[in-house]
Every structure is written in C-alpha cells, then in structure tokens.
N, C-alpha and C. Protein backbone atom coordinates (compact mmCIF):
# COMPACT_ATOMS: atom_id res chain seq x y z
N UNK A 1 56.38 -34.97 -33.47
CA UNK A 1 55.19 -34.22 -33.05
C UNK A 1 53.95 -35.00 -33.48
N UNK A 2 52.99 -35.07 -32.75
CA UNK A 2 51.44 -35.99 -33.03
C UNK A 2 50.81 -35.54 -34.18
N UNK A 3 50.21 -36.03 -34.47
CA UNK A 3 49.07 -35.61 -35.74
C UNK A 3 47.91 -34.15 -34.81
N UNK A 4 47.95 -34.56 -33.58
CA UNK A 4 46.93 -33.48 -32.33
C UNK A 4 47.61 -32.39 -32.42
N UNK A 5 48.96 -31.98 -32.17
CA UNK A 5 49.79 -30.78 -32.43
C UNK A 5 49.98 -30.24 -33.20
N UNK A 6 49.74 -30.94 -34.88
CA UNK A 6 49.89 -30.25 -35.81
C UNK A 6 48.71 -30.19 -36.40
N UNK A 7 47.51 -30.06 -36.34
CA UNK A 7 46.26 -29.64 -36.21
C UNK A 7 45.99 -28.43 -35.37
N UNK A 8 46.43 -28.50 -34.07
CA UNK A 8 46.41 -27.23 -33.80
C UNK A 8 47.11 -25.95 -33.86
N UNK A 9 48.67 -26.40 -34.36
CA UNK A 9 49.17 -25.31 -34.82
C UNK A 9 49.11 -24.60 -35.76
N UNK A 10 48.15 -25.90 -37.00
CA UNK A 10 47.42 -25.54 -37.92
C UNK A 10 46.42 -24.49 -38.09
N UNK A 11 45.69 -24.76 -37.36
CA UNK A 11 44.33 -23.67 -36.57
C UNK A 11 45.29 -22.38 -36.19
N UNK A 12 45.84 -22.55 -35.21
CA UNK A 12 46.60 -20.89 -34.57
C UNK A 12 47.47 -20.37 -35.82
N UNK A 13 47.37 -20.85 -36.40
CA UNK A 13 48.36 -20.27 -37.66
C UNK A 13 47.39 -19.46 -39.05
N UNK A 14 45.99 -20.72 -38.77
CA UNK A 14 45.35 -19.74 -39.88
C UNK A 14 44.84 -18.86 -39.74
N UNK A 15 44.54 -18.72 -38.21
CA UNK A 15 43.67 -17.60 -37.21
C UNK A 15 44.48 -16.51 -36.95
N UNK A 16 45.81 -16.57 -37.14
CA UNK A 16 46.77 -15.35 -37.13
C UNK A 16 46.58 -14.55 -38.72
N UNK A 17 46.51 -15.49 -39.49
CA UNK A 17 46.07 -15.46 -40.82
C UNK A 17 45.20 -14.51 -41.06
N UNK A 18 44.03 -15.26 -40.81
CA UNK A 18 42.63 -14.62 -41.57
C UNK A 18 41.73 -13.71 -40.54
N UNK A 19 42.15 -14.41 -39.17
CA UNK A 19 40.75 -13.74 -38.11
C UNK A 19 41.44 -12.06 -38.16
N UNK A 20 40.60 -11.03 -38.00
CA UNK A 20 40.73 -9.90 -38.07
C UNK A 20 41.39 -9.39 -35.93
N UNK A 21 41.78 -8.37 -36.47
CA UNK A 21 42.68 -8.28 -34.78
C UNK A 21 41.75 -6.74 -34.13
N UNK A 22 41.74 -6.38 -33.17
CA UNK A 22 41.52 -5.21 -33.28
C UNK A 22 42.34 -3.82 -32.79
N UNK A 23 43.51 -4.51 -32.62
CA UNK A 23 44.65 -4.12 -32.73
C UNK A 23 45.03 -3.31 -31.15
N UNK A 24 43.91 -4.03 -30.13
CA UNK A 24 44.67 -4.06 -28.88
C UNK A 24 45.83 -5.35 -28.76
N UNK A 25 46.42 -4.78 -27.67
CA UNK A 25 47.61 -5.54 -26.94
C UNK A 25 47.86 -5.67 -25.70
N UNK A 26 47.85 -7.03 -25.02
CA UNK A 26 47.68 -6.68 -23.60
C UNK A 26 48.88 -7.70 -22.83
N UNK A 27 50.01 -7.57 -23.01
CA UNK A 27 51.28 -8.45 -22.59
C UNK A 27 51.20 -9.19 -23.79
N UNK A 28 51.45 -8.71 -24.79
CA UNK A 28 51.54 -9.77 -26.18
C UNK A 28 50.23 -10.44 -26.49
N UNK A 29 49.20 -10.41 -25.67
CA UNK A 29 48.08 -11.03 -26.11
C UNK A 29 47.14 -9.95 -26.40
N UNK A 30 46.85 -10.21 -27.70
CA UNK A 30 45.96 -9.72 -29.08
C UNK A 30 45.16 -9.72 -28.98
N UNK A 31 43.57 -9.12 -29.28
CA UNK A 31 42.59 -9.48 -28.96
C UNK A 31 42.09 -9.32 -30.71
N UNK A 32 41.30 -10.82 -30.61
CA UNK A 32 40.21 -10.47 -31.82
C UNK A 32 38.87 -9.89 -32.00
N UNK A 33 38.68 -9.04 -33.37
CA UNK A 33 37.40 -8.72 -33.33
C UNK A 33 36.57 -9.39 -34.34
N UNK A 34 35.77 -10.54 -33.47
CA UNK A 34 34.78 -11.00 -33.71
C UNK A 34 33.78 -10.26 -33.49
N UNK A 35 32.87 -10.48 -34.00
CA UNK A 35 31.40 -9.94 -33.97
C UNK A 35 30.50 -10.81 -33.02
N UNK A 36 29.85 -10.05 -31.81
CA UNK A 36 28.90 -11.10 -31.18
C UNK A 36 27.70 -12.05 -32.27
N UNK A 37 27.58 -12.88 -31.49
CA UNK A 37 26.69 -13.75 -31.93
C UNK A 37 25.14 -13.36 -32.18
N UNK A 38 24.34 -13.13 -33.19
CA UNK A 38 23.37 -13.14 -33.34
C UNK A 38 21.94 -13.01 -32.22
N UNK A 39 22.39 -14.01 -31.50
CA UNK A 39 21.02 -14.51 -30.71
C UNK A 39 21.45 -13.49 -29.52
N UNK A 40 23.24 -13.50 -29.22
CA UNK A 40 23.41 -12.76 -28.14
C UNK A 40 22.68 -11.18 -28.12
N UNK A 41 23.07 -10.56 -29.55
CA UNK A 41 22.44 -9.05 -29.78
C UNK A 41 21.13 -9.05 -29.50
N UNK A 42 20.25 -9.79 -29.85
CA UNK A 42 18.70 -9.92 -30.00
C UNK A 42 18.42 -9.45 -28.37
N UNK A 43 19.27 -10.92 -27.83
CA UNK A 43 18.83 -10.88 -26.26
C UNK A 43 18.92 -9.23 -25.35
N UNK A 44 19.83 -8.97 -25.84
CA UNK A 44 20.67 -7.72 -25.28
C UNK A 44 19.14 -6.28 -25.90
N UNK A 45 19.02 -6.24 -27.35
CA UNK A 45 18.55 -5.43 -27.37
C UNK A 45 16.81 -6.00 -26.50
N UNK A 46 16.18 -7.21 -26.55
CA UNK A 46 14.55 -7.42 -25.93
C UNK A 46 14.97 -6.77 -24.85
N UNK A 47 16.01 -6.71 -23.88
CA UNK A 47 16.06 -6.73 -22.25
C UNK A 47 16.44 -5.13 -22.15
N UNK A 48 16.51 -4.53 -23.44
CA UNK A 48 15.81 -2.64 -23.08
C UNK A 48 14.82 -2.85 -23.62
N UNK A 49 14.13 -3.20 -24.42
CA UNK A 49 12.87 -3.00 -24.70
C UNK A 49 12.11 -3.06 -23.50
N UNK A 50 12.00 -4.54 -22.68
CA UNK A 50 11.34 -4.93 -21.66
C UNK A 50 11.68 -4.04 -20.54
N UNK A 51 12.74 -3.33 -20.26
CA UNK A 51 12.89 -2.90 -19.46
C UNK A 51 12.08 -1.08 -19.50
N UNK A 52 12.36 -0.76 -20.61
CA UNK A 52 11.21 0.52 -20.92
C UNK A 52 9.75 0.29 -20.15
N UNK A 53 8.85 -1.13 -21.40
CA UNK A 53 7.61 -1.84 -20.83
C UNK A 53 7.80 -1.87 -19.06
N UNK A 54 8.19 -2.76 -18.78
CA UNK A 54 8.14 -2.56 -17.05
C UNK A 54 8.48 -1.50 -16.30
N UNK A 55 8.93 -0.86 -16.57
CA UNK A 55 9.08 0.96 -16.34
C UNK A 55 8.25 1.23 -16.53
N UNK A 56 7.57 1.29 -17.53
CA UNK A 56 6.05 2.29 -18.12
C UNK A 56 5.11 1.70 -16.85
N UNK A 57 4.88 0.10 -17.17
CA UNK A 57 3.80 -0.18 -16.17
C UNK A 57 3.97 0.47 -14.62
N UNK A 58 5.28 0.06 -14.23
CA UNK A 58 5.75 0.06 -12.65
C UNK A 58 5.16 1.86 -12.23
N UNK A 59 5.53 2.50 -13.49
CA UNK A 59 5.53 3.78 -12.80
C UNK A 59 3.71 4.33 -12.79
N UNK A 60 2.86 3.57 -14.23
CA UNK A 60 2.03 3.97 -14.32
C UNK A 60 0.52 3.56 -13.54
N UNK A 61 1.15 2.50 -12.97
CA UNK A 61 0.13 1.17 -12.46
C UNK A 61 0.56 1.12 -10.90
N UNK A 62 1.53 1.10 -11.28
CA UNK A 62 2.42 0.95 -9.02
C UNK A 62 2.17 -0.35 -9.10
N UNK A 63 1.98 -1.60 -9.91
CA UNK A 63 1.22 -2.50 -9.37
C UNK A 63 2.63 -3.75 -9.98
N UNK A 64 3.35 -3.18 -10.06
CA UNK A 64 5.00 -4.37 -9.87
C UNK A 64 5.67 -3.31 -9.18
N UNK A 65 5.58 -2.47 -8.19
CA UNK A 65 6.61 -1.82 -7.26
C UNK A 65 6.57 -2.93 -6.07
N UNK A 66 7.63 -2.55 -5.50
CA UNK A 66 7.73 -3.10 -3.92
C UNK A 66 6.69 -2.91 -2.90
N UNK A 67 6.74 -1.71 -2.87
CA UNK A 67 5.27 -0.78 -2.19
C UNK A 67 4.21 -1.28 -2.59
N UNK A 68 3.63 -1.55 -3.57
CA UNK A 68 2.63 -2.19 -3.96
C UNK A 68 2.39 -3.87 -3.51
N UNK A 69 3.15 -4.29 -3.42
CA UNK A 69 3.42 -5.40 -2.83
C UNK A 69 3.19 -5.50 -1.70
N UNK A 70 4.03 -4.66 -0.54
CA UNK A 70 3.90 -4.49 0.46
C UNK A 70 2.69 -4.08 1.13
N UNK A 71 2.00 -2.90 0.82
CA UNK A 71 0.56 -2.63 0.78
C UNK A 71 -0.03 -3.52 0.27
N UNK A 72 -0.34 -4.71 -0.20
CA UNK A 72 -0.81 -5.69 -0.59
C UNK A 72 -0.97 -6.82 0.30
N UNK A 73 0.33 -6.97 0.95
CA UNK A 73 0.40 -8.08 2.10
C UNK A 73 0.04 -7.65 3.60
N UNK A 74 -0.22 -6.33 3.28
CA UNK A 74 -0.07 -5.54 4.99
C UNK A 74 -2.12 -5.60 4.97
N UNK A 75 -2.59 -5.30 3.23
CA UNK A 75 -3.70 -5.21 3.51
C UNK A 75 -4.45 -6.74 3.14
N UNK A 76 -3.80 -7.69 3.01
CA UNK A 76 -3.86 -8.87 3.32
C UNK A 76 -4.08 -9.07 4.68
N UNK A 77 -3.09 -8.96 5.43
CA UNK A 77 -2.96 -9.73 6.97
C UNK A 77 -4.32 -8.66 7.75
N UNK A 78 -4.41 -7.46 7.22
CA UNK A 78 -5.76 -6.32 7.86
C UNK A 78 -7.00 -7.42 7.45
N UNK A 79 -7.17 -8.00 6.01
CA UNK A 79 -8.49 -9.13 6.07
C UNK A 79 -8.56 -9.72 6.59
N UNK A 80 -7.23 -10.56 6.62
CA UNK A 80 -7.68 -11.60 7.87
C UNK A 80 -7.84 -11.45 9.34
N UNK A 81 -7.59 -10.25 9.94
CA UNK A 81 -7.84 -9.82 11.44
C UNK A 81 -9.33 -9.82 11.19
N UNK A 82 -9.78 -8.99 10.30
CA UNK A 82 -10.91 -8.01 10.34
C UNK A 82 -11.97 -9.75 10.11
N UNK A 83 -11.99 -10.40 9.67
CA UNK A 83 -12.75 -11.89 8.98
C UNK A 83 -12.23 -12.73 10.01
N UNK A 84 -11.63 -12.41 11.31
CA UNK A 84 -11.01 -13.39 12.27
C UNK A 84 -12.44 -14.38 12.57
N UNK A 85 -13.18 -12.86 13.01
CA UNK A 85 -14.45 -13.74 13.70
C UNK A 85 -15.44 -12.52 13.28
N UNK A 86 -16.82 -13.05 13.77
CA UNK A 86 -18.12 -11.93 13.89
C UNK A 86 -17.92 -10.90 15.15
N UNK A 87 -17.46 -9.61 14.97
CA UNK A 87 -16.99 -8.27 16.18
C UNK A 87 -19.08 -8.22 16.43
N UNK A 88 -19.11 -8.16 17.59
CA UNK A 88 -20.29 -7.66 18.00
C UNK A 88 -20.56 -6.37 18.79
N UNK A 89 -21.38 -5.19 18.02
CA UNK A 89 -20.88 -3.66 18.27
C UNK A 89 -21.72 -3.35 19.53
N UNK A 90 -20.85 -4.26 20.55
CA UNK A 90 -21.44 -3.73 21.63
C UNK A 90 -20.21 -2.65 22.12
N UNK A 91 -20.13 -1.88 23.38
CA UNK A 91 -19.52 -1.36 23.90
C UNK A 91 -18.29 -1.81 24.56
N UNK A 92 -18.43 -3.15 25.08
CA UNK A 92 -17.20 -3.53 25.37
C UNK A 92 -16.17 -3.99 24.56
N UNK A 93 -16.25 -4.11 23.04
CA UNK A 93 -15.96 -4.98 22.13
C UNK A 93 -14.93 -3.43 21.25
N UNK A 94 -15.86 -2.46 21.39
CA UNK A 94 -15.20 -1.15 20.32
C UNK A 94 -14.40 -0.72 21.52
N UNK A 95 -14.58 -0.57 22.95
CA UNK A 95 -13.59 -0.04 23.97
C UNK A 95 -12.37 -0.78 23.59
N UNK A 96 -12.58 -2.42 23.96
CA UNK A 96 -11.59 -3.48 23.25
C UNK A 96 -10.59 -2.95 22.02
N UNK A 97 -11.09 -2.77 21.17
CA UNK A 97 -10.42 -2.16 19.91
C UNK A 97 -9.69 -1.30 19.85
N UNK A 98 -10.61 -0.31 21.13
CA UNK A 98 -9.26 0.96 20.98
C UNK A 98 -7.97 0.79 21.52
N UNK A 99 -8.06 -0.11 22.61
CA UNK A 99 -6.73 -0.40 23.30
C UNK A 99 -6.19 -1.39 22.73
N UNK A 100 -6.60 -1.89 21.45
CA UNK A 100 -5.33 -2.54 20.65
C UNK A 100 -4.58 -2.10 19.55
N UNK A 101 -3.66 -1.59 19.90
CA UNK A 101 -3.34 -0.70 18.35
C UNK A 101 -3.19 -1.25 16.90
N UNK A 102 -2.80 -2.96 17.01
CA UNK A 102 -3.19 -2.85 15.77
C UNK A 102 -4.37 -2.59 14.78
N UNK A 103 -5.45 -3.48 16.01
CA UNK A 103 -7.31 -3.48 14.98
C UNK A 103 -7.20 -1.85 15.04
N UNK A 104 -6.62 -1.16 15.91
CA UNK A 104 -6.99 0.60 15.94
C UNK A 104 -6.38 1.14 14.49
N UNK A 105 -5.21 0.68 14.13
CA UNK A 105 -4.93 1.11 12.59
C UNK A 105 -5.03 0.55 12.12
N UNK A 106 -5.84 -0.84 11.71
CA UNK A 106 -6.48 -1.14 10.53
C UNK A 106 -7.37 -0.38 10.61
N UNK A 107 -8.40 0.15 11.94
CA UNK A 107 -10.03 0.98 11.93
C UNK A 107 -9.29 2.39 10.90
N UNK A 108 -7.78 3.18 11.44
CA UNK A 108 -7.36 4.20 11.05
C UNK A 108 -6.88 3.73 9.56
N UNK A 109 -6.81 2.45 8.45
CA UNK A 109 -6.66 2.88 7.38
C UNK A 109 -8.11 2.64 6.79
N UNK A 110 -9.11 2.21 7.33
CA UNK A 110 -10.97 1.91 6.65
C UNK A 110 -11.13 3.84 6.61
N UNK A 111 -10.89 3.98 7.32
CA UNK A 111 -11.56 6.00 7.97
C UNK A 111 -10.22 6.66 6.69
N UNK A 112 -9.04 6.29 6.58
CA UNK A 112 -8.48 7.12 5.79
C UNK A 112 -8.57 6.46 4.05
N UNK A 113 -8.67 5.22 3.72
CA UNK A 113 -9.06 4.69 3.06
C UNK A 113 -10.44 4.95 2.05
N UNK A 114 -11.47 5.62 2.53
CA UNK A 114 -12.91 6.03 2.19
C UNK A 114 -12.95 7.25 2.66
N UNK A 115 -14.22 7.64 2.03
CA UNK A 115 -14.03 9.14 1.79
C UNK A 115 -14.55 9.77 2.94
N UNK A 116 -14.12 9.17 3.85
CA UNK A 116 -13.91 9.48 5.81
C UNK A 116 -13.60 11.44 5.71
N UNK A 117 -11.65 10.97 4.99
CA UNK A 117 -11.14 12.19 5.37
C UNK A 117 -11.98 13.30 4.14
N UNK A 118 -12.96 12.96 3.20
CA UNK A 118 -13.05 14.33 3.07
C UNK A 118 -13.77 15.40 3.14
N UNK A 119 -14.99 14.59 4.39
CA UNK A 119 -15.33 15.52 4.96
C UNK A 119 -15.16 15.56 6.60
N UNK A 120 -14.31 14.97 7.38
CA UNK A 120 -13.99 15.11 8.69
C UNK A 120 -12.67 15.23 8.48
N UNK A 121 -11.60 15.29 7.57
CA UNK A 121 -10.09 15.60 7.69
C UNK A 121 -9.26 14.18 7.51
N UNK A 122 -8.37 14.46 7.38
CA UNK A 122 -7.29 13.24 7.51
C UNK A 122 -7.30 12.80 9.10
N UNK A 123 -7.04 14.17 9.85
CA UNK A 123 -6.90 13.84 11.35
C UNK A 123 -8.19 13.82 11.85
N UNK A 124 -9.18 13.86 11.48
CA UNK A 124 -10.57 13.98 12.09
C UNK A 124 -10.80 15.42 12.97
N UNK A 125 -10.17 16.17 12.53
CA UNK A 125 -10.62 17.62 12.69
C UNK A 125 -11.97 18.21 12.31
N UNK A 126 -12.28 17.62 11.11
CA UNK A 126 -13.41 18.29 10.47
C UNK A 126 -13.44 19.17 9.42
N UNK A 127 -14.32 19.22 7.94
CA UNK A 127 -13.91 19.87 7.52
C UNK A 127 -15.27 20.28 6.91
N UNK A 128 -16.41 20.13 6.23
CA UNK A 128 -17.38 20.64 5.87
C UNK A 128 -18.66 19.46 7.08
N UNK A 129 -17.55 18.59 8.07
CA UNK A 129 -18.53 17.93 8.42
C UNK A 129 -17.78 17.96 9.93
N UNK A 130 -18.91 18.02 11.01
CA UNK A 130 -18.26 17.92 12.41
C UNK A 130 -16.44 17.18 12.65
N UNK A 131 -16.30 17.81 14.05
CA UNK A 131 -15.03 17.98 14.23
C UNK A 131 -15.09 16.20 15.27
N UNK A 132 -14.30 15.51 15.13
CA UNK A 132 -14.74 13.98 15.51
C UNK A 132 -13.02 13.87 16.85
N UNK A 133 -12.94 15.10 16.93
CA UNK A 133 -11.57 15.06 18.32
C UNK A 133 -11.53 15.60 19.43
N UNK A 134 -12.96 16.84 19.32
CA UNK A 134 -13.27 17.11 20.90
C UNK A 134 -14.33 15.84 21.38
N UNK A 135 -15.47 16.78 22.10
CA UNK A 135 -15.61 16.23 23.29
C UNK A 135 -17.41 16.71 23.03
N UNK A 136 -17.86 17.02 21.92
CA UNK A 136 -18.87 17.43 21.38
C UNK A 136 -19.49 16.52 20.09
N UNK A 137 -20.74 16.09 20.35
CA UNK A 137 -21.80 15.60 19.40
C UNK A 137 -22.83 15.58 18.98
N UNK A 138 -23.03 15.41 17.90
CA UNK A 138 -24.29 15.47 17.56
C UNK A 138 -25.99 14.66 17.48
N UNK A 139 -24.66 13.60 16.89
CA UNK A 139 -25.99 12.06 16.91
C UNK A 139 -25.44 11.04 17.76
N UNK A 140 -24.40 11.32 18.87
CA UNK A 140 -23.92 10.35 19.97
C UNK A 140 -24.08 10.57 21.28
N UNK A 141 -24.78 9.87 21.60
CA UNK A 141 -24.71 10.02 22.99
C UNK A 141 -23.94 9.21 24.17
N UNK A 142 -23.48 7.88 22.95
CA UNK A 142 -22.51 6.87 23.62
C UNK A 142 -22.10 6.38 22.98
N UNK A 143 -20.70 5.67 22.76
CA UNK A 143 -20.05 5.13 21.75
C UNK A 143 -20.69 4.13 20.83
N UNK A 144 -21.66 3.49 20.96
CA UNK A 144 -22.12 2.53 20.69
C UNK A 144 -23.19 3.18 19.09
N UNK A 145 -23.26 4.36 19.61
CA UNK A 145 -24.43 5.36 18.85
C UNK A 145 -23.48 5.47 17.24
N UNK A 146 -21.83 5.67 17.35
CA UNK A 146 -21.29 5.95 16.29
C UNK A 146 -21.28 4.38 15.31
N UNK A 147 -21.12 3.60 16.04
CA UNK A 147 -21.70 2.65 14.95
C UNK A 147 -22.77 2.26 13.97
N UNK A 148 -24.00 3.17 14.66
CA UNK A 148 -25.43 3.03 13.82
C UNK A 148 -25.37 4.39 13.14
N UNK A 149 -24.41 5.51 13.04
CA UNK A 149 -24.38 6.46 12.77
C UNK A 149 -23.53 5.89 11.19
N UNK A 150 -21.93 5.88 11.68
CA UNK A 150 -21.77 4.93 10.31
C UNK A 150 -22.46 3.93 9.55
N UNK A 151 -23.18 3.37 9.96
CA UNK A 151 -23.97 2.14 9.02
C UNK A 151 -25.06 2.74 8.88
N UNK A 152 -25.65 3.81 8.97
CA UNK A 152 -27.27 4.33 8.77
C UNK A 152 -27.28 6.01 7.72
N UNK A 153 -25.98 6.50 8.56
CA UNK A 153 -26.15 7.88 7.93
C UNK A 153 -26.63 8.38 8.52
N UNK A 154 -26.79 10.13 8.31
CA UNK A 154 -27.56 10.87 8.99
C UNK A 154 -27.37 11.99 8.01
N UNK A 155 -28.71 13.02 8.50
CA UNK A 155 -29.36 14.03 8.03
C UNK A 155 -29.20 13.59 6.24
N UNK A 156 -29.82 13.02 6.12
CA UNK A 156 -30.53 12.89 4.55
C UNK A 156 -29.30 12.52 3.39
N UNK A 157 -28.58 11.53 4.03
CA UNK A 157 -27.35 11.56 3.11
C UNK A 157 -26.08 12.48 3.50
N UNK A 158 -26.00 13.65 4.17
CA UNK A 158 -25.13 13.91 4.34
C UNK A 158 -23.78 13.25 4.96
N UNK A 159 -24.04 12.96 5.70
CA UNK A 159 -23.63 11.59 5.86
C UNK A 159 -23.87 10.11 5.63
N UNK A 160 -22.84 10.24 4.57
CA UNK A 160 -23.78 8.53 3.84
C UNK A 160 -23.68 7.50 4.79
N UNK A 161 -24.54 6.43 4.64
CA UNK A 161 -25.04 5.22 5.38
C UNK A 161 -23.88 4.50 4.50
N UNK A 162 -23.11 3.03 5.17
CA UNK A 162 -22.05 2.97 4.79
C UNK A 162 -22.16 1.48 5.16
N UNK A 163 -23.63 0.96 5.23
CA UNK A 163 -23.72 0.05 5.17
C UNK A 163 -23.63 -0.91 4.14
N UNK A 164 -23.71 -0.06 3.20
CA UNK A 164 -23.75 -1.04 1.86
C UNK A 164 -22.24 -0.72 0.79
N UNK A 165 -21.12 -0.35 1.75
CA UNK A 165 -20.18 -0.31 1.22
C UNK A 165 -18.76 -1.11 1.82
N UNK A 166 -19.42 -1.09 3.71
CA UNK A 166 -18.70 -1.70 4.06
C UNK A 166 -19.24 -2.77 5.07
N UNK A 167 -18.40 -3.65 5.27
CA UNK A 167 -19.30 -5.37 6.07
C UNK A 167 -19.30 -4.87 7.64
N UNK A 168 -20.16 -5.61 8.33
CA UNK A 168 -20.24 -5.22 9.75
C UNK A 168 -19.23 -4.93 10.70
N UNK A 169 -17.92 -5.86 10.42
CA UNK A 169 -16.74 -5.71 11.12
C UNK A 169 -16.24 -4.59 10.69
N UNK A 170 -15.68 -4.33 9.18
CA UNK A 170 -14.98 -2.96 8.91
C UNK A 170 -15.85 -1.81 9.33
N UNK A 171 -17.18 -2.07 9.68
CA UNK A 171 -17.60 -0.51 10.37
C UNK A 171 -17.49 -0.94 11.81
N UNK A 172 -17.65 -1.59 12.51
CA UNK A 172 -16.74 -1.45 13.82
C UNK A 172 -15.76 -0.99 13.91
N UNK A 173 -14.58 -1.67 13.27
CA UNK A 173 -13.34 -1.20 13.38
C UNK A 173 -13.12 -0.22 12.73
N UNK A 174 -14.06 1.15 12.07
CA UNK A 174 -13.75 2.36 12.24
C UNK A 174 -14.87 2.93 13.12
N UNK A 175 -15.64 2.53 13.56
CA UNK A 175 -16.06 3.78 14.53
C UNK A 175 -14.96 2.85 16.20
N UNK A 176 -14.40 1.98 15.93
CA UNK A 176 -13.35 2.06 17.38
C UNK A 176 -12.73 3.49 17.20
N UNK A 177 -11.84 3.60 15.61
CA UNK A 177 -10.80 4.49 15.55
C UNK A 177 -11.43 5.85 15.87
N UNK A 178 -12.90 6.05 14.96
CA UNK A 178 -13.57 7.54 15.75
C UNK A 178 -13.66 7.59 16.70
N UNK A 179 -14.06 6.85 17.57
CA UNK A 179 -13.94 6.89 19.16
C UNK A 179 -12.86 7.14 19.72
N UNK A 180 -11.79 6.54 19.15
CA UNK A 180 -9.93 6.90 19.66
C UNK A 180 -9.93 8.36 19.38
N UNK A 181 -10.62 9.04 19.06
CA UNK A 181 -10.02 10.31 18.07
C UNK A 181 -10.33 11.56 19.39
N UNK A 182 -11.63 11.11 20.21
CA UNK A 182 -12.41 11.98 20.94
C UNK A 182 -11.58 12.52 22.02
N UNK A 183 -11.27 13.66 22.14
CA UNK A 183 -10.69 14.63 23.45
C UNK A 183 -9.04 15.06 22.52
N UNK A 184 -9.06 14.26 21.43
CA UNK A 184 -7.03 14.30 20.66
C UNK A 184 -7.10 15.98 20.58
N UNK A 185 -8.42 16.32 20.44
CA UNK A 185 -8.19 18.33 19.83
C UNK A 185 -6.89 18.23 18.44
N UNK A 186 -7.16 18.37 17.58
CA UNK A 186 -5.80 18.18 16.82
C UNK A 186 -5.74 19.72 16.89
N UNK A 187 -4.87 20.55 16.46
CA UNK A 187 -4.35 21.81 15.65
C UNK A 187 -5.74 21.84 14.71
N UNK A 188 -6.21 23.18 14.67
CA UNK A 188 -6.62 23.94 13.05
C UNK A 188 -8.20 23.12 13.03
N UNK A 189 -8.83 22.11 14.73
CA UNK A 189 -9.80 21.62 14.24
C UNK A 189 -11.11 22.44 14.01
N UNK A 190 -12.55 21.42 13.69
CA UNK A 190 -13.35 22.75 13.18
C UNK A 190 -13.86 23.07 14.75
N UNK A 191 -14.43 24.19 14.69
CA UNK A 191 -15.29 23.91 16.33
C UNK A 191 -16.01 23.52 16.49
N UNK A 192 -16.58 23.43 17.87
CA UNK A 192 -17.13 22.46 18.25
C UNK A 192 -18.95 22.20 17.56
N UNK A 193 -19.53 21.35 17.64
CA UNK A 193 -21.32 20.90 17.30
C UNK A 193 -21.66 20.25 18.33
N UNK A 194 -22.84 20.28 18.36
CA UNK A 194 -23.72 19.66 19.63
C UNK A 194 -23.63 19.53 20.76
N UNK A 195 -23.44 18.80 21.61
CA UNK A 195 -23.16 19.02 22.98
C UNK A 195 -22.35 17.90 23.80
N UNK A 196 -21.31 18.30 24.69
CA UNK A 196 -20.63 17.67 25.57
C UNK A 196 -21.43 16.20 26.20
N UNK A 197 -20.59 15.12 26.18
CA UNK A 197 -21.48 14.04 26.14
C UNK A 197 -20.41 13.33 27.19
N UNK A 198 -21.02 12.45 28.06
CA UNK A 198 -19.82 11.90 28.97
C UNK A 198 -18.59 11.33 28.69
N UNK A 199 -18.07 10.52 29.44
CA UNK A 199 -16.04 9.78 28.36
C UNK A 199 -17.34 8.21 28.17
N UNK A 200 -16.67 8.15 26.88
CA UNK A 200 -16.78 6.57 26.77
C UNK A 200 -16.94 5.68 28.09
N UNK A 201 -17.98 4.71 27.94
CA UNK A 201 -18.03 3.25 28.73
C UNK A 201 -18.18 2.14 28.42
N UNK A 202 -18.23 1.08 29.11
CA UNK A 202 -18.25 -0.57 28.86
C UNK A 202 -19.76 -0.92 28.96
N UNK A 203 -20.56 0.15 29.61
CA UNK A 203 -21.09 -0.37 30.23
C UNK A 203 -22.68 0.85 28.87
C-alpha cells in the first residue's frame, strides 16, 4: 500500500474518531455535525437584516418597487414626446392631439397629475369648479380660448394661472385632453355653466 493510502486512511480513521456525528444515517452514510463557518453565519444573518432595510424603504418610499420604475420610464418616454419639439397652440395643432391617443394620455396624466382633478373631478365632471364634459362654457368660446385659460387663470385665482408651473407644451397637451372631454357627459356630472358654444374647429 503507498505512503498516499495510508495517510488517508489515517485521516478517515481519526475523523471516525474525534469528528462529532449527528447521528443521522442515510444508507450507511453518517452525517457530521460540524458547525458552519463563521463568515458563512455573518453572511446569512446581514441578508435579513438587509432584507427588513429594503422592505422598510420599498414599502415606505415606492422608490425600489417595480411600479416605481415603471412609472419612471413611462414618465420618461411622456418627456421626451412632450420636449420633441415647440407645440404651437394654435387650433390645428390641439385638434391634432386629440386624435392621437398617445400625446391625449400624456395631456390625461398632466390634468390628473396636478390639482386638475380637485376641482373639476378625476373624470372632468366637475366638482366645486365647472363641469369640463358637456357642451357649456364659460371663458371659451373656441378651443384655442382653453389654452389661455390654463396659462392665465381666471376669476381672481380661482382658477390658478398655470403658467408658472407648467412649460408651454405640457399646457397644450392638457387643454388637448380638456377639449377631448367636451360632449363625454360622464355619470354624476356637475351641471351645466355658461353657454352652449359650437363643436371644436381647425379653423
């Protein structure tokens, strides 16, 4: 027998010896109980710690969820439409808008996004402030009018001027979406203000 064989029978002999067993058996093979390794426990216990920490944040912040992410890249690709180019608020340009549905729901998350819905509704029903889904107005007489209405305000603040909150394009692309809204009638809206005004034109 080699000097290699009896070295290791050496070893399996003292390890039957001294190493402790834990007195399973699994087809004759024994299992020992060693104790994990040091660095292994450490690792094991940081990765609940960390996992608490990123829990706390995820749930308290939203800002490592998926969703958060996602709303992140969706309102990414909405900047870069909206910064494509300079929108010029003429009439043919917000008609334009409405018949594209995407710039129409980016206009529908600027209007739900700001404090749009809380005084005209989520759906633009109306709620301490005109109803923006019939066929009735106040300070419009043509589509073109709701753009200087958003960027100026009216009656003394009640409607804030929204020029200095949002850039020329993002108030286009929500008075397109108010304009989409006109004749919808939702359910439960407020009634009607001011007076019947013709359908939208290009012209």
């Amino acid at each position: 027998m080699s000097n290699l064989e009896n070295q290791d029978r050496d070893v399996e002999e003292t390890e039957e010896i001294t190493a402790p067993l834990t007195g399973h058996n699994y087809d004759g093979i024994q299992e020992y109980d060693n104790p994990l390794p040091c660095w292994w426990s450490w690792l094991f216990i940081g990765t609940i710690v960390f996992s608490v920490i990123y829990f706390f944040i995820a749930v308290t912040t939203g800002t490592l969820s998926a969703v958060y992410a996602y709303e992140q890249d969706a309102k990414s690709d909405a900047n870069a439409i909206i910064n494509a180019k300079q929108y010029t608020p003429d009439a043919p340009t917000l008609m334009g808008l409405i018949k594209d549905s995407t710039k129409l729901k980016i206009g529908q998350g600027i209007y739900s996004s700001h404090n749009c819905v809380a005084c005209h509704g989520t759906n633009g029903g109306g709620l301490s402030c005109p109803n923006l889904t019939d066929v009735y107005y106040l300070d419009v007489k043509k589509i073109t009018d709701i753009v200087d209405v958003v960027t100026n305000g009216r009656k003394n603040g009640a409607m804030p001027a929204w020029k200095t909150q949002l850039t020329p394009n993002e108030i286009i692309f929500v008075s397109a979406y108010v304009a989409s809204l006109r004749g919808t009638n939702v359910p439960g809206g407020k009634g009607s203000e001011g007076v019947e005004i013709p359908p939208w034109s290009e012209k």
